[in-house]
Protein backbone atom coordinates (compact mmCIF):
# COMPACT_ATOMS: atom_id res chain seq x y z
CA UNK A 1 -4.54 -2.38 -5.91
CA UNK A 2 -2.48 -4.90 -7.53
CA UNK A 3 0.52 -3.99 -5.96
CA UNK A 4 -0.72 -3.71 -2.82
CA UNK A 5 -1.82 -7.03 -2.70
CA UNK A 6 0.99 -8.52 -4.40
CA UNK A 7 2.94 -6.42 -1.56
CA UNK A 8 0.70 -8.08 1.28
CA UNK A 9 1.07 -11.89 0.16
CA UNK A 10 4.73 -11.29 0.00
CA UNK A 11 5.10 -9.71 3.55
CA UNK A 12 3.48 -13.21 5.24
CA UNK A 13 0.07 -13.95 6.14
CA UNK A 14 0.64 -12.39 9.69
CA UNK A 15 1.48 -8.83 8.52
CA UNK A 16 -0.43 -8.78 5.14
CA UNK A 17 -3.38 -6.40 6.29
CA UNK A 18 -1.29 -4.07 8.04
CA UNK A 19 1.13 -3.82 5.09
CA UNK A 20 -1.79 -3.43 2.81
CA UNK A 21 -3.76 -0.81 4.50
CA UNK A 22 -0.48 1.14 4.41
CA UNK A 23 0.17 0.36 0.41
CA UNK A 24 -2.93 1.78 0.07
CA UNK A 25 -2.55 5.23 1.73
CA UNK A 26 0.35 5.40 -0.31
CA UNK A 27 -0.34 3.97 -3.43
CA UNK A 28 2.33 6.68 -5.13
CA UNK A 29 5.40 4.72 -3.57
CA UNK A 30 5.05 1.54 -5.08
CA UNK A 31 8.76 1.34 -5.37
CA UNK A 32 10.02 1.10 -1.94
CA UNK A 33 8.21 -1.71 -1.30
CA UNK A 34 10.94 -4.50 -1.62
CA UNK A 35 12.46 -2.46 1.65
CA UNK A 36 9.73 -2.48 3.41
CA UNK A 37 9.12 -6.19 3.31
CA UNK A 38 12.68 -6.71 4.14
CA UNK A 39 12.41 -4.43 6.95
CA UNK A 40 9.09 -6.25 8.08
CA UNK A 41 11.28 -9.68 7.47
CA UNK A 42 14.12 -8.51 9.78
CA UNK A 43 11.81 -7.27 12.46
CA UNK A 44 9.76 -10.21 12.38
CA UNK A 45 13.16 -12.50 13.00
CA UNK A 46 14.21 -9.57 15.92
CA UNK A 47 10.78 -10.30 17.58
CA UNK A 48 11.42 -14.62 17.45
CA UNK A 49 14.60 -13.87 18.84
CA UNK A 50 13.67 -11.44 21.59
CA UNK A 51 11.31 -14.24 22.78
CA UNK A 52 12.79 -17.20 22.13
CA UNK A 53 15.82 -15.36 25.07
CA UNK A 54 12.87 -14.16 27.23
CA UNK A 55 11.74 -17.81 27.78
């Protein structure tokens, strides 16, 4: 439970359930879970982009 939180307050206040509820299904890959917030970083920045060029 402590990493999963630690894990959600890192990922940004937007994502931080989602990213917990899935820490927590999965509490035996604690590891990966730098990736996964840099994944969830560079998504984030793909979404901003795709609508600041939509507008």
């Amino acid at each position: 439970m402590k990493t999963s939180s630690l894990y959600a307050r890192s990922a940004g206040p937007c994502q931080g359930t989602k990213v917990a509820e899935r820490k927590e299904s999965v509490p035996e890959l604690a590891y990966p879970q730098i990736f996964d917030s840099v994944s969830d970083i560079k998504t984030f920045i793909g979404l901003l982009l795709d609508l600041r060029l939509g507008l």
